[in-house]
PDB file of N, CA and C in Angstrom:
ATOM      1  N   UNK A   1      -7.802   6.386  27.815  1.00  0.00           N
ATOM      2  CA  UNK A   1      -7.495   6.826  26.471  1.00  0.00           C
ATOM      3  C   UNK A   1      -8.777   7.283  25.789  1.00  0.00           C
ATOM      4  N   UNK A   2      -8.815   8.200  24.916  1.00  0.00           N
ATOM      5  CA  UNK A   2     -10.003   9.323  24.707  1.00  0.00           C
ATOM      6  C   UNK A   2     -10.048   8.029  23.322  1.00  0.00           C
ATOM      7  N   UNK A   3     -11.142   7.428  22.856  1.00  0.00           N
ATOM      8  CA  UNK A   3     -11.485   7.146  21.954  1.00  0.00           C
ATOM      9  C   UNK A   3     -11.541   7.268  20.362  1.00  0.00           C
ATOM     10  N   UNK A   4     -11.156   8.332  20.043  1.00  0.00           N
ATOM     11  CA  UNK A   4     -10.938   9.445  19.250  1.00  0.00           C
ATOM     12  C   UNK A   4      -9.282   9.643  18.441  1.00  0.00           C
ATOM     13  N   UNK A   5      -8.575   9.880  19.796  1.00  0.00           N
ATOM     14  CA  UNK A   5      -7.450   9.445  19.992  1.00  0.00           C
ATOM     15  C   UNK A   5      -6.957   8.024  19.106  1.00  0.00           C
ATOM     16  N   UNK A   6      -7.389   7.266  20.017  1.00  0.00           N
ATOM     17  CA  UNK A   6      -7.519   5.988  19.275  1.00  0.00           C
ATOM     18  C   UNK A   6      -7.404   5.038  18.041  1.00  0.00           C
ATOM     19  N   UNK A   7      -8.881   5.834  17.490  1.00  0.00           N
ATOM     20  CA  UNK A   7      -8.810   5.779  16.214  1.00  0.00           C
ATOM     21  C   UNK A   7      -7.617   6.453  15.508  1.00  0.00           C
ATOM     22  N   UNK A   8      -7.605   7.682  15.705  1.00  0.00           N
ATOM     23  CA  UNK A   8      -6.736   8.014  14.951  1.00  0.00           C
ATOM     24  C   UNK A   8      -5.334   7.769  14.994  1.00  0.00           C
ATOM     25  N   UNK A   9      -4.708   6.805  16.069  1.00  0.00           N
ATOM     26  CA  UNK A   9      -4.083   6.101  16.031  1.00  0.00           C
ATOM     27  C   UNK A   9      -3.628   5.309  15.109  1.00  0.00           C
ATOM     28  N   UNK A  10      -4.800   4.876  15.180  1.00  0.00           N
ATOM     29  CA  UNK A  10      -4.915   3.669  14.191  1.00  0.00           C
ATOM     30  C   UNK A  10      -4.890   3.509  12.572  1.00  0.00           C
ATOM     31  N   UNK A  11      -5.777   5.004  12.276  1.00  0.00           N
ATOM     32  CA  UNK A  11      -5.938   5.401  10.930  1.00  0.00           C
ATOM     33  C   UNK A  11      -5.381   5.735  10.154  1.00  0.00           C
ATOM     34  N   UNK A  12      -4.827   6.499  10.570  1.00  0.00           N
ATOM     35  CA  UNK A  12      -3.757   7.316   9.623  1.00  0.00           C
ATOM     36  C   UNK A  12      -2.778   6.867   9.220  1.00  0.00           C
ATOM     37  N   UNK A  13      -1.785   5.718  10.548  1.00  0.00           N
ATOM     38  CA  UNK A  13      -0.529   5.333  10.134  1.00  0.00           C
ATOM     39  C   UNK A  13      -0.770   4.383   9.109  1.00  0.00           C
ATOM     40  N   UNK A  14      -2.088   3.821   9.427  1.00  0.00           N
ATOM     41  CA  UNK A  14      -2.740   2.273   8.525  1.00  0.00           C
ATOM     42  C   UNK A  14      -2.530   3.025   7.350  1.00  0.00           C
ATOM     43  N   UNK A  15      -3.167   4.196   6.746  1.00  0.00           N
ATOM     44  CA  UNK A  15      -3.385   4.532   5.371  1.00  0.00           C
ATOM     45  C   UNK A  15      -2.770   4.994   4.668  1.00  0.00           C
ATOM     46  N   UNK A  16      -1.566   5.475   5.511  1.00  0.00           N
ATOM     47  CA  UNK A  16      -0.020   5.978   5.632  1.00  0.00           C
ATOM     48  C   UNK A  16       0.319   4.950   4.588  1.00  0.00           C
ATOM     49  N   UNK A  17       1.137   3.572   5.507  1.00  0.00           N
ATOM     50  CA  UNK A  17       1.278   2.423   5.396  1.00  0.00           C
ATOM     51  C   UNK A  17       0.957   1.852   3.776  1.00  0.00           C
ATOM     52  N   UNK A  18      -0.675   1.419   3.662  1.00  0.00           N
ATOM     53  CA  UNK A  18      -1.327   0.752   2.804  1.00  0.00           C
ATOM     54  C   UNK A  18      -1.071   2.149   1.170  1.00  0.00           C
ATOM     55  N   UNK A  19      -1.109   3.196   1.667  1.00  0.00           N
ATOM     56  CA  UNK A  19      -0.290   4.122   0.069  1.00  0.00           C
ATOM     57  C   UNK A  19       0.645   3.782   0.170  1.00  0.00           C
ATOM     58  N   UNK A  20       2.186   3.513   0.826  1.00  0.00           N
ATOM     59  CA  UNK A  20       3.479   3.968   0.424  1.00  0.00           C
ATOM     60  C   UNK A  20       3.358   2.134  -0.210  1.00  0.00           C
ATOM     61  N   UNK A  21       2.620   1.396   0.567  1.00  0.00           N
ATOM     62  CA  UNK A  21       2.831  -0.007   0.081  1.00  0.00           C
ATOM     63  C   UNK A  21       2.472  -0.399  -1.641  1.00  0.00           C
ATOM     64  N   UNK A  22       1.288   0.376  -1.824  1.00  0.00           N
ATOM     65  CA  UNK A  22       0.953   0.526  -2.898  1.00  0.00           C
ATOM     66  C   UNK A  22       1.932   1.586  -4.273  1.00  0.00           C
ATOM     67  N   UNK A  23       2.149   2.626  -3.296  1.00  0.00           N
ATOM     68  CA  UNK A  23       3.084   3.379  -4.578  1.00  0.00           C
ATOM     69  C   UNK A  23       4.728   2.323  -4.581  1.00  0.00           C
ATOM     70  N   UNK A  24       5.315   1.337  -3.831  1.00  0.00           N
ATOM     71  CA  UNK A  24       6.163   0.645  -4.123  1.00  0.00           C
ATOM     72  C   UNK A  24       5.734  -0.420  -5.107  1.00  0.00           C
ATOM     73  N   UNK A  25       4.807  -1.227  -4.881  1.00  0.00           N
ATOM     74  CA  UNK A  25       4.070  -2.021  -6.130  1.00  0.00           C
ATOM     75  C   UNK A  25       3.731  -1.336  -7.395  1.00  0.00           C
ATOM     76  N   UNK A  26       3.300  -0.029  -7.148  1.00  0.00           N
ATOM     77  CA  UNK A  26       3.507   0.365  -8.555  1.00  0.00           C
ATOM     78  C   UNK A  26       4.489   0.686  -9.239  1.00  0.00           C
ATOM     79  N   UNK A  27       5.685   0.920  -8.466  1.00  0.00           N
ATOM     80  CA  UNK A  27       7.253   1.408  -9.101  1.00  0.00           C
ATOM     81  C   UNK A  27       7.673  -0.189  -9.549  1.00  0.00           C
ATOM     82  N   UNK A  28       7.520  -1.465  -8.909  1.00  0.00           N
ATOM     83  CA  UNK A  28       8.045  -2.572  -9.335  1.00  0.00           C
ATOM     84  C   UNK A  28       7.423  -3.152 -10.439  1.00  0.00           C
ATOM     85  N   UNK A  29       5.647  -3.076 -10.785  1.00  0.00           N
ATOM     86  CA  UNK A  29       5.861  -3.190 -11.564  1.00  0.00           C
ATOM     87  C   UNK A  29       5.882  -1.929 -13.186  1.00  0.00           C
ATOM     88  N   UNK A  30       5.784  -1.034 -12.524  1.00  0.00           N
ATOM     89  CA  UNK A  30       7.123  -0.052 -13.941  1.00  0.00           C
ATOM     90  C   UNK A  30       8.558  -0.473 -14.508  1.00  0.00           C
ATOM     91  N   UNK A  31       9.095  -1.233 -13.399  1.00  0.00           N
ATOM     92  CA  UNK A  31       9.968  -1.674 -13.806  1.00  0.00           C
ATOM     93  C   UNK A  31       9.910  -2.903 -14.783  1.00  0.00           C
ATOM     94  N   UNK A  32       9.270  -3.746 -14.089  1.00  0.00           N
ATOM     95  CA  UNK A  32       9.005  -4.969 -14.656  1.00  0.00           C
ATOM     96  C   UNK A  32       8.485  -4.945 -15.934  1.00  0.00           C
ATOM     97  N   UNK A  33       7.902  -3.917 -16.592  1.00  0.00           N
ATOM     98  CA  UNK A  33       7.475  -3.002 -17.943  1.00  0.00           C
ATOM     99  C   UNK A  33       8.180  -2.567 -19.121  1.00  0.00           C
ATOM    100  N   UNK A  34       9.301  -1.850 -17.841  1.00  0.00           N
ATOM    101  CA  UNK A  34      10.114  -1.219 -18.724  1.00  0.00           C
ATOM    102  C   UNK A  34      11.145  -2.200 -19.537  1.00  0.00           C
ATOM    103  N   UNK A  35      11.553  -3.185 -18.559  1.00  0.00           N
ATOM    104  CA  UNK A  35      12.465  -3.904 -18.395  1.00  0.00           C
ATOM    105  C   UNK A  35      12.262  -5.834 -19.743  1.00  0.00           C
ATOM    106  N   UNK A  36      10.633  -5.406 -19.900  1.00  0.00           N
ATOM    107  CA  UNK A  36      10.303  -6.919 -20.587  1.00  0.00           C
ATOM    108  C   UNK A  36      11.298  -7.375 -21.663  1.00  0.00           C
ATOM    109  N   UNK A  37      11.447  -6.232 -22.515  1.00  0.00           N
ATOM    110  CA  UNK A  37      12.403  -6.657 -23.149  1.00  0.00           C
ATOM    111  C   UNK A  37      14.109  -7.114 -23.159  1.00  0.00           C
ATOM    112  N   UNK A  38      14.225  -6.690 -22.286  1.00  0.00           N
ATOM    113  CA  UNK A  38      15.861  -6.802 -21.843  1.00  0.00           C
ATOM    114  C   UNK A  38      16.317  -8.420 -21.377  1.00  0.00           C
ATOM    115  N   UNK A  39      16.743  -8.801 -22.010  1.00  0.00           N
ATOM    116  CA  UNK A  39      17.713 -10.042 -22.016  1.00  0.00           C
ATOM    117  C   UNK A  39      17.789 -10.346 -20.569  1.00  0.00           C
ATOM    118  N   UNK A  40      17.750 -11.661 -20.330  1.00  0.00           N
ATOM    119  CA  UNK A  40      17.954 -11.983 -19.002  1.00  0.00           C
ATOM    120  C   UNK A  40      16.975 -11.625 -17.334  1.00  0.00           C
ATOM    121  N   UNK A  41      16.656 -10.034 -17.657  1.00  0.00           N
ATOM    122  CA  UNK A  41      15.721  -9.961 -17.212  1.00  0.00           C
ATOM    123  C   UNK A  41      14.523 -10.738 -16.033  1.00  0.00           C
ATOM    124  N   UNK A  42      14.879 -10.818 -15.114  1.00  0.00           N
ATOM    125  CA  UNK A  42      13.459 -11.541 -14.329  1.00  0.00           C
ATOM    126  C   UNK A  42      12.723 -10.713 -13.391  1.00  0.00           C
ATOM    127  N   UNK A  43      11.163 -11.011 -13.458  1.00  0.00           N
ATOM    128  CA  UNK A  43      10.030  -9.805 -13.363  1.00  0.00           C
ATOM    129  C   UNK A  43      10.715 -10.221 -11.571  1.00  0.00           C
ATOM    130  N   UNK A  44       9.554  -9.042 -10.583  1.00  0.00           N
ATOM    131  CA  UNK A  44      10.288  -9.163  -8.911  1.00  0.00           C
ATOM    132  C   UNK A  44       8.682  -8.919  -9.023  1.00  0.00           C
ATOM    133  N   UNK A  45       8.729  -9.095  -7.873  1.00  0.00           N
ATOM    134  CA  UNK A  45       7.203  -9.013  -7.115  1.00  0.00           C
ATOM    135  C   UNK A  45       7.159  -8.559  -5.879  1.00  0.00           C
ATOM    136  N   UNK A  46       6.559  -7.774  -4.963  1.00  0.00           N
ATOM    137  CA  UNK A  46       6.380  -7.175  -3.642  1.00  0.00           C
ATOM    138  C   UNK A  46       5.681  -7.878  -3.250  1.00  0.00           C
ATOM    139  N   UNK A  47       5.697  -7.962  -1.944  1.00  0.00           N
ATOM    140  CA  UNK A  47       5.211  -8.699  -0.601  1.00  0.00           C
ATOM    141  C   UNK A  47       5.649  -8.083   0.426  1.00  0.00           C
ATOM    142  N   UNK A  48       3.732  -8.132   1.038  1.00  0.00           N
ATOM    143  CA  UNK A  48       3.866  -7.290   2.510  1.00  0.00           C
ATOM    144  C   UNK A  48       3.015  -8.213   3.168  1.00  0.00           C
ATOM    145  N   UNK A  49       3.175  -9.527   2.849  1.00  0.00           N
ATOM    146  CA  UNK A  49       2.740 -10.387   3.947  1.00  0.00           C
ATOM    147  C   UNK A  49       3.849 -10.950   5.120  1.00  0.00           C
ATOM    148  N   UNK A  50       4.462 -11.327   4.385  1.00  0.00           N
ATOM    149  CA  UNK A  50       5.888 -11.520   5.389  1.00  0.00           C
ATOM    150  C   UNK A  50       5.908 -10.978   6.956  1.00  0.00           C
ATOM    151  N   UNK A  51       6.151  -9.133   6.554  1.00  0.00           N
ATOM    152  CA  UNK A  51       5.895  -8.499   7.264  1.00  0.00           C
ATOM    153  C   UNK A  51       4.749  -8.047   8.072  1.00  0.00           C
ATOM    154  N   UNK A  52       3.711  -8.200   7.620  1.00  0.00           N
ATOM    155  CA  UNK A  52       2.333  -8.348   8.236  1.00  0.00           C
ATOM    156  C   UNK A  52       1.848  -8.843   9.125  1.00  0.00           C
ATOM    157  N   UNK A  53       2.380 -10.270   8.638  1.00  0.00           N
ATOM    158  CA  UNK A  53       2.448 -11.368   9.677  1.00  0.00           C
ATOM    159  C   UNK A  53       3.141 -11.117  10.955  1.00  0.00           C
ATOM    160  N   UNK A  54       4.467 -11.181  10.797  1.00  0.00           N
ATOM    161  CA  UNK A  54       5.276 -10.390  11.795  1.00  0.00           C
ATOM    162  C   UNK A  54       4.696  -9.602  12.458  1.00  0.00           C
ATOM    163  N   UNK A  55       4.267  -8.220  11.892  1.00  0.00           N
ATOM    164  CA  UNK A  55       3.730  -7.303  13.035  1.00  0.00           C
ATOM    165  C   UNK A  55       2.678  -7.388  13.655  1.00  0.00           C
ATOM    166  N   UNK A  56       1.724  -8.605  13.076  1.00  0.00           N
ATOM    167  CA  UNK A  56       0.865  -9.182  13.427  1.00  0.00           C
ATOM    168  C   UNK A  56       0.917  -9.753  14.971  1.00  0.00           C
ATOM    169  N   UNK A  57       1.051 -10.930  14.399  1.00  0.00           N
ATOM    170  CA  UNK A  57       2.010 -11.800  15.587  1.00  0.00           C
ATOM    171  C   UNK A  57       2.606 -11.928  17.008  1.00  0.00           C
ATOM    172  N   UNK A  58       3.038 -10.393  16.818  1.00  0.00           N
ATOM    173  CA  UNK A  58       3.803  -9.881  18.487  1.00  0.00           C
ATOM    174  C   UNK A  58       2.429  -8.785  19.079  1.00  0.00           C
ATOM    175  N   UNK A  59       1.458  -8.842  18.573  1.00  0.00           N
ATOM    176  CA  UNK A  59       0.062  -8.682  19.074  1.00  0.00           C
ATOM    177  C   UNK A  59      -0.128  -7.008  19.504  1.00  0.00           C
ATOM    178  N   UNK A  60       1.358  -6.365  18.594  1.00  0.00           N
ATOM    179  CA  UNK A  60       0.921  -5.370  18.780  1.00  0.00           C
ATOM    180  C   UNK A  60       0.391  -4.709  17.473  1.00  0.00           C
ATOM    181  N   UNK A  61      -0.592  -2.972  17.741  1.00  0.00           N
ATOM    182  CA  UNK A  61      -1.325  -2.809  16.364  1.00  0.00           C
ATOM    183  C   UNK A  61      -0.460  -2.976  15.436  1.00  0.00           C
ATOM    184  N   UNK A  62      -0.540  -3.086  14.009  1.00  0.00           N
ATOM    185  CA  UNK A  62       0.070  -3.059  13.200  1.00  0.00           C
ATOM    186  C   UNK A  62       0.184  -1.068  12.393  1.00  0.00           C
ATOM    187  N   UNK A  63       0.819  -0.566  13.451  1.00  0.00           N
ATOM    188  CA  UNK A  63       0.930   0.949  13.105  1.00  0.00           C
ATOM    189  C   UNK A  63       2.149   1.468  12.590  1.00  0.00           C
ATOM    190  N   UNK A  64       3.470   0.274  12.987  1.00  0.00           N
ATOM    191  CA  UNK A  64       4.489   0.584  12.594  1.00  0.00           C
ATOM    192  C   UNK A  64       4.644   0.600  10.900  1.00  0.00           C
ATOM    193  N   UNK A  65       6.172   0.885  10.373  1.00  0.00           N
ATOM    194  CA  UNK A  65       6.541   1.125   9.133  1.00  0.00           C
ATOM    195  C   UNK A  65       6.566  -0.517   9.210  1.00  0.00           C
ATOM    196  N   UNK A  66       5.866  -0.814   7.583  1.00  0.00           N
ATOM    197  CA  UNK A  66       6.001  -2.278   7.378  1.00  0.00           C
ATOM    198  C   UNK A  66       7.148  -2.252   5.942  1.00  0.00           C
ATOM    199  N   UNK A  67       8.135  -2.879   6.076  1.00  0.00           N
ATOM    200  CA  UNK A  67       9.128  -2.873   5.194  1.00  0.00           C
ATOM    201  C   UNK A  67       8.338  -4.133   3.997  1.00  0.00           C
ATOM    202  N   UNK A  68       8.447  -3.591   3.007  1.00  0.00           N
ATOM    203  CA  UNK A  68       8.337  -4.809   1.590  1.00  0.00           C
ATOM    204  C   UNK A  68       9.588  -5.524   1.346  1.00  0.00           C
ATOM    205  N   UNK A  69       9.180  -6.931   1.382  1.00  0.00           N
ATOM    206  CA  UNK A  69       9.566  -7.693   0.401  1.00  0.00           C
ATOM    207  C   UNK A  69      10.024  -7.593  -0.806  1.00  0.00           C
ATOM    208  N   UNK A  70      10.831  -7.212  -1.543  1.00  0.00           N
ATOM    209  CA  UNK A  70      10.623  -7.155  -3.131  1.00  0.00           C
ATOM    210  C   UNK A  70      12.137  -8.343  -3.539  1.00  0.00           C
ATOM    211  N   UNK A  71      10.998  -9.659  -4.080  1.00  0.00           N
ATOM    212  CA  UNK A  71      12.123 -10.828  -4.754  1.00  0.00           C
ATOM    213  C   UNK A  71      11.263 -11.004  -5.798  1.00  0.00           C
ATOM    214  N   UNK A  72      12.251 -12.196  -6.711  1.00  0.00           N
ATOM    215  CA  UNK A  72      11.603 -12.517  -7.805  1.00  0.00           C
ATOM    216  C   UNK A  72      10.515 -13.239  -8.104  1.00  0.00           C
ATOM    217  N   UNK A  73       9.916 -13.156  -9.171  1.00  0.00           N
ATOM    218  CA  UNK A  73       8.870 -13.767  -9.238  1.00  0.00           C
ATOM    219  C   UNK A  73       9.088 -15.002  -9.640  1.00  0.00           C
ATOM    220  N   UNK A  74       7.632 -16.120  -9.401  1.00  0.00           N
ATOM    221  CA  UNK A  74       7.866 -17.669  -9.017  1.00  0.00           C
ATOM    222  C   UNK A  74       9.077 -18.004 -10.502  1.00  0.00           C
ATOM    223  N   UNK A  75       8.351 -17.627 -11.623  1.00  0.00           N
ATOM    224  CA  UNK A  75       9.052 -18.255 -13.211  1.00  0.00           C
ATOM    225  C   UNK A  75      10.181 -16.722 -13.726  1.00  0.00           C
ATOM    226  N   UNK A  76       9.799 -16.100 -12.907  1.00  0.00           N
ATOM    227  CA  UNK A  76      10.814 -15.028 -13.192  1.00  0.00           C
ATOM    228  C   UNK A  76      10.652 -13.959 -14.640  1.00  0.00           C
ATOM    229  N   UNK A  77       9.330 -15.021 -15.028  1.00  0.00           N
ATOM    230  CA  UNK A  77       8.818 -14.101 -16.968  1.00  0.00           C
ATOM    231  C   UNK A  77       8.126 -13.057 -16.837  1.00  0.00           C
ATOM    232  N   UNK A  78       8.409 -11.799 -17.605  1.00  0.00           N
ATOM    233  CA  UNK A  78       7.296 -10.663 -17.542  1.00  0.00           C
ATOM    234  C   UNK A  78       6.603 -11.107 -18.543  1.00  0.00           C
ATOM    235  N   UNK A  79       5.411 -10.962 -17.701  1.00  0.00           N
ATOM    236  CA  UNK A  79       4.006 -11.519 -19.171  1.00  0.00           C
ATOM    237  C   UNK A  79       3.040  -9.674 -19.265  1.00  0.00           C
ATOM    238  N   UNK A  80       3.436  -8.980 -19.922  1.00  0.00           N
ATOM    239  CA  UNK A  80       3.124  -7.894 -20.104  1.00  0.00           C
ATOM    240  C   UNK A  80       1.345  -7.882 -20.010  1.00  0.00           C
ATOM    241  N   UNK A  81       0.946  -8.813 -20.480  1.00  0.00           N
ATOM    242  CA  UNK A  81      -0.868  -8.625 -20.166  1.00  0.00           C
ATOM    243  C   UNK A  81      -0.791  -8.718 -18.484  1.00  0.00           C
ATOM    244  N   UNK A  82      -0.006  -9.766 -17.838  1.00  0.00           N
ATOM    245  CA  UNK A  82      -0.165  -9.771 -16.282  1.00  0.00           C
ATOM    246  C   UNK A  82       0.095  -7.892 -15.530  1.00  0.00           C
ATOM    247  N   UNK A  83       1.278  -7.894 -16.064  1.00  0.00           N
ATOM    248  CA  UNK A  83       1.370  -6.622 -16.023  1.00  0.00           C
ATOM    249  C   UNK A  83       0.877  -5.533 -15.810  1.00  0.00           C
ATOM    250  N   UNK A  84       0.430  -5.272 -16.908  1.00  0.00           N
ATOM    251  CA  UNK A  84      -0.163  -4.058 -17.334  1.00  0.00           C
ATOM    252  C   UNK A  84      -2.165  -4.464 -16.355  1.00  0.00           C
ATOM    253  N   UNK A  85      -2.497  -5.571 -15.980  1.00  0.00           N
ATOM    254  CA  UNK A  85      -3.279  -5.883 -15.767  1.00  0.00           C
ATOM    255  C   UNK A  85      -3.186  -5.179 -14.039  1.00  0.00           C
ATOM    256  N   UNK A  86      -2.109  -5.781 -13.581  1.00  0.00           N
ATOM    257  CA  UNK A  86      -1.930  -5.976 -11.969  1.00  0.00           C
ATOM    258  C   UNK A  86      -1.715  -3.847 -11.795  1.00  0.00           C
ATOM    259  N   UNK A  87      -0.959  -3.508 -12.864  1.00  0.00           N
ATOM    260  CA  UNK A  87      -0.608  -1.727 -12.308  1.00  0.00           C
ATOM    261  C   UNK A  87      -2.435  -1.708 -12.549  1.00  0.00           C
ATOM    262  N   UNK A  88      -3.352  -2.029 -13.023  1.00  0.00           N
ATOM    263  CA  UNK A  88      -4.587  -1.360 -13.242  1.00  0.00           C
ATOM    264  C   UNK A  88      -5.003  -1.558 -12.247  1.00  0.00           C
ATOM    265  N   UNK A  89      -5.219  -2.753 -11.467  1.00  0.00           N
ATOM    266  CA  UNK A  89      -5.197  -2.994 -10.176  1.00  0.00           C
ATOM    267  C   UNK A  89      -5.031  -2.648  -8.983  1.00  0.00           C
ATOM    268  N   UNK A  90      -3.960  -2.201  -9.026  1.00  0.00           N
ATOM    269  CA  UNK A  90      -3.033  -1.631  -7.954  1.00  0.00           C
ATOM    270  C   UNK A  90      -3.470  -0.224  -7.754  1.00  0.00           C
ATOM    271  N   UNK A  91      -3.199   0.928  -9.411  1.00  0.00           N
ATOM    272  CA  UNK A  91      -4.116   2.232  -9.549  1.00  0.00           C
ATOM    273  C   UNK A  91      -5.291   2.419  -9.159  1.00  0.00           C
ATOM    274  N   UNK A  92      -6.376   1.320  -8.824  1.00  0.00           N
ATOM    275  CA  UNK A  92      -7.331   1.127  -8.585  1.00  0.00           C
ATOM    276  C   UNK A  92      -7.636   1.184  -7.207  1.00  0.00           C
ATOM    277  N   UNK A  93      -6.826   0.465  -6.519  1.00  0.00           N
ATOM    278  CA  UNK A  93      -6.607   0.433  -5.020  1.00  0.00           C
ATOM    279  C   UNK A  93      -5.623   1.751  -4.546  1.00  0.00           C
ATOM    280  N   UNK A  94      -5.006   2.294  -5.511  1.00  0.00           N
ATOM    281  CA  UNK A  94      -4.381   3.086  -4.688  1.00  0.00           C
ATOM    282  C   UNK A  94      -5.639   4.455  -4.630  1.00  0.00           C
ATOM    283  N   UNK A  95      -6.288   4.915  -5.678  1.00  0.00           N
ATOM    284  CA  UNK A  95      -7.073   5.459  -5.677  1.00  0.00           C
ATOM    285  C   UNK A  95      -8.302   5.233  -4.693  1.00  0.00           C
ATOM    286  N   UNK A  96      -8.678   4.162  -4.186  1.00  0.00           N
ATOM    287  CA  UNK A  96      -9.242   4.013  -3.042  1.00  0.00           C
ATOM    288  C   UNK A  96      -9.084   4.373  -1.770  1.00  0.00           C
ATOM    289  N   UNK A  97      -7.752   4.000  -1.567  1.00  0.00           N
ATOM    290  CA  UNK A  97      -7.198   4.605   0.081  1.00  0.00           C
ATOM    291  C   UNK A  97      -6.994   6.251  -0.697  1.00  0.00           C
ATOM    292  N   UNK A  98      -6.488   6.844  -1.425  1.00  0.00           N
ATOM    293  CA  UNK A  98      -6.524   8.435  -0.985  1.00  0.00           C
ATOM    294  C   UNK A  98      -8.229   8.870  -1.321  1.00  0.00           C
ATOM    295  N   UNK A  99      -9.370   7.758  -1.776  1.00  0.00           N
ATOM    296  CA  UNK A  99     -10.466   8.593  -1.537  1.00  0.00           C
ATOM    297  C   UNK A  99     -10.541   8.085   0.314  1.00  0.00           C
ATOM    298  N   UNK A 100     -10.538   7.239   1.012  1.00  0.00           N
ATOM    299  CA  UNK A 100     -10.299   6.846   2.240  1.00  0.00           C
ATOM    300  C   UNK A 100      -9.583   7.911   3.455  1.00  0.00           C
ATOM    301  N   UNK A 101      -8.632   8.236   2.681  1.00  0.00           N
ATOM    302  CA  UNK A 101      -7.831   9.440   3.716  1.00  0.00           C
ATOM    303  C   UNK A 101      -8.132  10.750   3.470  1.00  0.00           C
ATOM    304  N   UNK A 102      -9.497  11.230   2.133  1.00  0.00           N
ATOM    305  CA  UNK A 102      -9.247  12.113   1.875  1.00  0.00           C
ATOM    306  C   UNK A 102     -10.768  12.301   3.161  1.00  0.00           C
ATOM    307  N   UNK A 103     -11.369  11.276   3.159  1.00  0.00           N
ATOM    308  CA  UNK A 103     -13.102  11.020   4.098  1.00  0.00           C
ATOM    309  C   UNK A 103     -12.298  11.174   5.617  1.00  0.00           C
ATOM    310  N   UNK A 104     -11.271  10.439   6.119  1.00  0.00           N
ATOM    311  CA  UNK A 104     -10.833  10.900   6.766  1.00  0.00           C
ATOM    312  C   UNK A 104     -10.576  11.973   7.447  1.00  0.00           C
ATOM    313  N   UNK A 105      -9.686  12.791   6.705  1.00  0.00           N
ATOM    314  CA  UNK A 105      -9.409  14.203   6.687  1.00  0.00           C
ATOM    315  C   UNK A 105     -10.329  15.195   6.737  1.00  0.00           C
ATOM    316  N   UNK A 106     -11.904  14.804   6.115  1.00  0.00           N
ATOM    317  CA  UNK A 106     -12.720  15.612   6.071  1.00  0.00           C
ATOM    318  C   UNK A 106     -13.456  15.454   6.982  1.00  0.00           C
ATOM    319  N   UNK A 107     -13.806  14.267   8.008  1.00  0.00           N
ATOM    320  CA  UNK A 107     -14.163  13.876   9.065  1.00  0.00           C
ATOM    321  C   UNK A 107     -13.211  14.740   9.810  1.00  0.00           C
ATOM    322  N   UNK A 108     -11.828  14.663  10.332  1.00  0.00           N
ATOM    323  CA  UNK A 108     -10.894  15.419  11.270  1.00  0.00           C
ATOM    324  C   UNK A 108     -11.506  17.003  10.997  1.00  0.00           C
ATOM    325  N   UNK A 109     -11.387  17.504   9.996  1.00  0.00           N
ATOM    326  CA  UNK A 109     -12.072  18.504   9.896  1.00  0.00           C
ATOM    327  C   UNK A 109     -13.081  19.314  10.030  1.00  0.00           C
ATOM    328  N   UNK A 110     -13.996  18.596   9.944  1.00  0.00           N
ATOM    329  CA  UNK A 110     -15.326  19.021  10.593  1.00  0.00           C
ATOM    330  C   UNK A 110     -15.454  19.079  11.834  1.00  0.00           C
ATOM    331  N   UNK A 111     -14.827  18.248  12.696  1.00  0.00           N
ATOM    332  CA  UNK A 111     -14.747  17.935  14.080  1.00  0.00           C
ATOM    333  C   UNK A 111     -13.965  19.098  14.117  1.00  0.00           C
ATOM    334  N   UNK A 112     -12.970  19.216  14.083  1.00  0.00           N
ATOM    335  CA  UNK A 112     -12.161  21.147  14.625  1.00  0.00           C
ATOM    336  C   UNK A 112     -13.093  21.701  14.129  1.00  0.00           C
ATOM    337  N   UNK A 113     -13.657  21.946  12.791  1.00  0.00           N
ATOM    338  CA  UNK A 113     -14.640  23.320  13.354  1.00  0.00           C
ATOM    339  C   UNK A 113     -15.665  22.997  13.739  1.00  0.00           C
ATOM    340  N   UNK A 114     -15.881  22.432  14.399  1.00  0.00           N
ATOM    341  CA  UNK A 114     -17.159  21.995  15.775  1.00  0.00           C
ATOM    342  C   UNK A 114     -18.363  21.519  14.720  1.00  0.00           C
ATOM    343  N   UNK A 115     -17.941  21.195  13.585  1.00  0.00           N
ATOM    344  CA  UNK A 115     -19.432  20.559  12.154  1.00  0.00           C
ATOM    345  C   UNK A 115     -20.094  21.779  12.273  1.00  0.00           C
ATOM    346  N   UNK A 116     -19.440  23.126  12.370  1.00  0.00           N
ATOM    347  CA  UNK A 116     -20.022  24.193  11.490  1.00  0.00           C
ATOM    348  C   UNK A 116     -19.330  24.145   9.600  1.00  0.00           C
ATOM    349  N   UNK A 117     -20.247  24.859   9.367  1.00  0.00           N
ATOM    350  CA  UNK A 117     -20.091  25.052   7.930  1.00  0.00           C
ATOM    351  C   UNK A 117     -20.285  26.441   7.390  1.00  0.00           C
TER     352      UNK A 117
END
């Protein structure tokens, strides 16, 4: 197996993965936002350990689609500072992996045109 190969095996689906995981945490908590006021109401929380573990576990890479978790949270209360705290968070990290895939991409790139410029 060409080395190269390899990696990119590895890379892409990972960063694939770690955005769509992240743009679902950010839709839950939008909801959990939108939703503070509404009667009855209980905040949900995502989890991709569950699954992690799992794909972990059977010792193969972890390249496949990792399905989220999304149940409620421990007290079930939206505390809007947690909130609004955790999407800053999350925006934060998600903005990381697309600067990550964008170094990526520009690495794949240079390599096809042979690191002319």
């Amino acid at each position: 197996m060409n080395t190269i190969n390899g990696i990119e095996a590895l890379t892409l689906p990972a960063l694939t993965t770690a955005l769509d995981a992240a743009a679902i945490r950010q839709q839950v908590i939008a909801n959990n936002i939108a939703n503070a006021n509404t009667p009855g109401f209980q905040a949900q929380r995502v989890s991709f350990e569950v699954a992690l573990d799992a794909a972990a576990g059977d010792g193969a890479p972890v390249s496949a689609r990792l399905e989220p978790q999304v149940g409620l949270s421990v007290d079930g209360a939206v505390r809007l500072d947690s909130e609004v705290a955790a999407m800053a968070q999350n925006g934060a990290h998600y903005q990381a992996l697309l600067k990550a895939l964008n170094r990526h991409l520009s690495v794949l790139a240079s390599a096809v045109s042979d690191g002319k410029r």
